[in-house]
N, C-alpha and C. Protein backbone atom coordinates (compact mmCIF):
# COMPACT_ATOMS: atom_id res chain seq x y z
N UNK A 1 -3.78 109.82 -122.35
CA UNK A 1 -5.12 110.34 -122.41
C UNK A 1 -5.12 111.84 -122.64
N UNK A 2 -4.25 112.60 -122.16
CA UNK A 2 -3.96 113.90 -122.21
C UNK A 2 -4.00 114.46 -123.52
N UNK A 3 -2.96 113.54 -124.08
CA UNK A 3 -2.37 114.07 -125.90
C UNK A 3 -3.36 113.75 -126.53
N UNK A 4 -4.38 112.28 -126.44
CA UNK A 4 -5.53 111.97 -126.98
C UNK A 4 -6.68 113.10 -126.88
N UNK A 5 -6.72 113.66 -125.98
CA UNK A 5 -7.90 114.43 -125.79
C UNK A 5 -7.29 116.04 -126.43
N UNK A 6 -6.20 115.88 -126.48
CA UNK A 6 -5.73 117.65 -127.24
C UNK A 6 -5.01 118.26 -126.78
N UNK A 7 -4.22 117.78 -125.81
CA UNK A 7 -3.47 118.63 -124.53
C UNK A 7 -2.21 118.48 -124.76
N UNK A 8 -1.34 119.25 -124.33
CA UNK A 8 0.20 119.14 -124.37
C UNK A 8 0.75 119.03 -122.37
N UNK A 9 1.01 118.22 -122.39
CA UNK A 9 1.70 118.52 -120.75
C UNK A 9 2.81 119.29 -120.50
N UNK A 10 2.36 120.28 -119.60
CA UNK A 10 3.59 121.18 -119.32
C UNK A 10 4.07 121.03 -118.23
N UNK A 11 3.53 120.46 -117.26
CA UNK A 11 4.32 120.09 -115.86
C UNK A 11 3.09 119.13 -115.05
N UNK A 12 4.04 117.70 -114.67
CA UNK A 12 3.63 117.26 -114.18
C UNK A 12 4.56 116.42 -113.01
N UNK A 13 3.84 117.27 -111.90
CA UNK A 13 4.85 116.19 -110.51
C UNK A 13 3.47 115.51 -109.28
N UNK A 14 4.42 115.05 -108.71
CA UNK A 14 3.95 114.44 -107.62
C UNK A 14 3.65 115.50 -106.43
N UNK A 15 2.16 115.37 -105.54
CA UNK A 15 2.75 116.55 -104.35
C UNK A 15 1.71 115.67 -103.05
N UNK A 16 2.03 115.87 -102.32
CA UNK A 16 1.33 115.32 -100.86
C UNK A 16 2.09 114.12 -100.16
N UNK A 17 3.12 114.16 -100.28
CA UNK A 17 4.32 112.82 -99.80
C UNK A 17 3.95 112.33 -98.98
N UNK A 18 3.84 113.12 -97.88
CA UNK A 18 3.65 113.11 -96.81
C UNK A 18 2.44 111.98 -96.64
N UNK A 19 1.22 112.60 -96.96
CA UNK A 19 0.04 111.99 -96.84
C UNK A 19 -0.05 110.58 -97.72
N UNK A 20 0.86 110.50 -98.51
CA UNK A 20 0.94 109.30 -99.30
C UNK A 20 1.64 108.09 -98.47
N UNK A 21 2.89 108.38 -97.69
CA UNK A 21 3.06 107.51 -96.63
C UNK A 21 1.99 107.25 -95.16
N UNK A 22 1.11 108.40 -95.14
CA UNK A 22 0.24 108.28 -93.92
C UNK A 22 -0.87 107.46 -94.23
N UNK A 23 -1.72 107.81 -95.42
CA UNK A 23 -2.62 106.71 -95.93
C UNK A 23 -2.23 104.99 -95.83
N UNK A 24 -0.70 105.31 -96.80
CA UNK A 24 0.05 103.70 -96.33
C UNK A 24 0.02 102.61 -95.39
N UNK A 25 0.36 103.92 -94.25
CA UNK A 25 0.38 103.42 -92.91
C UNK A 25 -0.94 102.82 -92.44
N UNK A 26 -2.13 103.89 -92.82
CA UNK A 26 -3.20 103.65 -92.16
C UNK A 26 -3.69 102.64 -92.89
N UNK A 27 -3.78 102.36 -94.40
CA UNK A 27 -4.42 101.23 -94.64
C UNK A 27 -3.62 100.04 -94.80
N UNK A 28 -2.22 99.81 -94.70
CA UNK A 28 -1.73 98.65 -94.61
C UNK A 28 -0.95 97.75 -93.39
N UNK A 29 -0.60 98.79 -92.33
CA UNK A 29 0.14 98.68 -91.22
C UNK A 29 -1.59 98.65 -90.18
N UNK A 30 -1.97 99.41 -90.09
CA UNK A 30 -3.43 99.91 -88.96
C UNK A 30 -4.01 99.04 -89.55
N UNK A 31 -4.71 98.77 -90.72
CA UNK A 31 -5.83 97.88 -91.84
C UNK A 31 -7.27 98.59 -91.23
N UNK A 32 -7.36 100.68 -91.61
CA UNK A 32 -8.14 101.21 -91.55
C UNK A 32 -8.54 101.48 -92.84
N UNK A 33 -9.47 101.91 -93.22
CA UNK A 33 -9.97 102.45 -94.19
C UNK A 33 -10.46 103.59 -94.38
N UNK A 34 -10.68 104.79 -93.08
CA UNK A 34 -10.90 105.68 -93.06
C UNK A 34 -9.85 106.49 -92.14
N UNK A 35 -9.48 107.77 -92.44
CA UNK A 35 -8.79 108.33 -91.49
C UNK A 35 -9.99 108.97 -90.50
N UNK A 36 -9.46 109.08 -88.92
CA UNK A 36 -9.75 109.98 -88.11
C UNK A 36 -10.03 111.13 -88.25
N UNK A 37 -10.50 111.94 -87.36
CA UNK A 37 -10.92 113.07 -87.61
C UNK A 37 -9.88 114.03 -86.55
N UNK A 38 -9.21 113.44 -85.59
CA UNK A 38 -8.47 113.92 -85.44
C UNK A 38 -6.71 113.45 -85.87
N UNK A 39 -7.16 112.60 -86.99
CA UNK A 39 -5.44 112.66 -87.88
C UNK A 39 -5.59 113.49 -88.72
N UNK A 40 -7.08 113.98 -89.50
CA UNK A 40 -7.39 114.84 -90.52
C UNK A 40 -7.12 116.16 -89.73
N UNK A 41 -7.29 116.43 -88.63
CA UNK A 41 -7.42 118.12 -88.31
C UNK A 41 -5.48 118.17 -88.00
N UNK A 42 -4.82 117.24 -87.43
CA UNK A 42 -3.32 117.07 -87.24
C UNK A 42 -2.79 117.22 -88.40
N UNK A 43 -3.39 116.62 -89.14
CA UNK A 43 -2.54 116.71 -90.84
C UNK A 43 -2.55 118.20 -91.30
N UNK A 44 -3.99 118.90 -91.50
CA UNK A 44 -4.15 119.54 -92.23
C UNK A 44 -3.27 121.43 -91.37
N UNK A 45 -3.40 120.92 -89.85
CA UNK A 45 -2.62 122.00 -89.05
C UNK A 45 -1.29 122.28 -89.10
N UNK A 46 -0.63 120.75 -88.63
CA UNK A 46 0.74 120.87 -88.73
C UNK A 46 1.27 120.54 -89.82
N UNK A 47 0.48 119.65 -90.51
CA UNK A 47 1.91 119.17 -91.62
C UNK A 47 1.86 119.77 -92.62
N UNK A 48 0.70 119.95 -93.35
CA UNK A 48 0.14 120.67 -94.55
C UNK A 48 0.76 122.48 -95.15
N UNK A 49 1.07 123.10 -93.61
CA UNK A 49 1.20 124.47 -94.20
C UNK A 49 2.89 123.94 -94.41
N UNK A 50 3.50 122.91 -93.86
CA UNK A 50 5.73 123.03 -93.90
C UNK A 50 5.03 122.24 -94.78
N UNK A 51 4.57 121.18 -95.29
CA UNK A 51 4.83 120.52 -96.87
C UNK A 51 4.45 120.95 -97.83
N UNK A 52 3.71 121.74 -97.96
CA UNK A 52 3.43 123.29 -99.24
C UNK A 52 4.60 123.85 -99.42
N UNK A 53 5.16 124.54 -98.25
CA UNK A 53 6.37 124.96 -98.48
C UNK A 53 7.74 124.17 -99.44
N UNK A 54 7.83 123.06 -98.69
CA UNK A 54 8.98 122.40 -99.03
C UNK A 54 8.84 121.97 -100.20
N UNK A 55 7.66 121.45 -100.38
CA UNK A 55 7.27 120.69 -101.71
C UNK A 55 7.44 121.94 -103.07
N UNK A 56 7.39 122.95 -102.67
CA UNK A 56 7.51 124.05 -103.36
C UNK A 56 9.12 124.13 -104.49
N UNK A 57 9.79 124.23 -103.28
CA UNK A 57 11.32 123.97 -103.70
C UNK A 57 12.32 122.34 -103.87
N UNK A 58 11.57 121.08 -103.31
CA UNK A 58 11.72 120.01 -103.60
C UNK A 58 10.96 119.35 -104.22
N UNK A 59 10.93 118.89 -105.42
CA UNK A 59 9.74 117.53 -106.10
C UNK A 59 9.76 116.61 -105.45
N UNK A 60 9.17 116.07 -105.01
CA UNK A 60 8.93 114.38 -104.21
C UNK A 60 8.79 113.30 -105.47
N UNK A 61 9.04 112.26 -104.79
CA UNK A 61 9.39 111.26 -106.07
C UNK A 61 8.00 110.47 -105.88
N UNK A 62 7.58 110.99 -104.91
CA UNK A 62 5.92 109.87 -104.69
C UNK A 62 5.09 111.16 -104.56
N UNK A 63 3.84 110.73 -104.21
CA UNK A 63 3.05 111.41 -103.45
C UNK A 63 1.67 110.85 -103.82
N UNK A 64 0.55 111.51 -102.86
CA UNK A 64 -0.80 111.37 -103.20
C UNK A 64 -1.67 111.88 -104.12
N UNK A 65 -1.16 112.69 -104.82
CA UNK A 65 -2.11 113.63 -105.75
C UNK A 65 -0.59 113.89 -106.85
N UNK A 66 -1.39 114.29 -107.99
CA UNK A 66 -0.53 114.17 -109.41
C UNK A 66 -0.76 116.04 -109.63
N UNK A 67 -0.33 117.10 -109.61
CA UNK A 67 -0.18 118.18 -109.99
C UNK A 67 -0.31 118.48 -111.50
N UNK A 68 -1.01 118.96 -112.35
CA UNK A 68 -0.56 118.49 -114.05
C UNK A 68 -1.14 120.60 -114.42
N UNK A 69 -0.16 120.89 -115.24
CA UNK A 69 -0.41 121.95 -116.06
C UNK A 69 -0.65 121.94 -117.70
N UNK A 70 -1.53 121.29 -118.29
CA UNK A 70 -1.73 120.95 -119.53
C UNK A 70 -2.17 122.44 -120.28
N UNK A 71 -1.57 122.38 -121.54
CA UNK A 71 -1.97 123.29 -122.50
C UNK A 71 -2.27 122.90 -124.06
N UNK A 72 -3.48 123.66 -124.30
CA UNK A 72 -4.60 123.11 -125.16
C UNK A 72 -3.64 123.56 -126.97
């Protein structure tokens, strides 16, 4: 869809690992459909500022969200 629409991809990875196994959990292991409000304030405190980091210097082979740098 990218190249169709005019774009060249210049980098595209995976980033939110983390949260990609936690969703997992919650909707297939729990059988929730919404997260908490206090797994959302836990996530976004503790885990969020060390997996920015790491994710920085490691690519993850999964994750929840697709990162893309396209050029026109």
């Amino acid at each position: 869809m990218v190249e169709q629409a005019g774009f060249r991809v210049v980098v595209l990875r995976y980033m939110n690992s983390v949260g990609f196994f936690g969703w997992w959990l919650n909707a297939h292991v729990a059988k929730k459909t919404e997260q908490s409000e206090t797994q959302i304030a836990v996530f976004d405190t503790l885990v969020v500022p060390v997996l920015a980091q790491v994710e920085r210097w490691i690519e993850p082979p999964v994750g929840q969200s697709l990162f893309a740098v396209l050029q026109k």
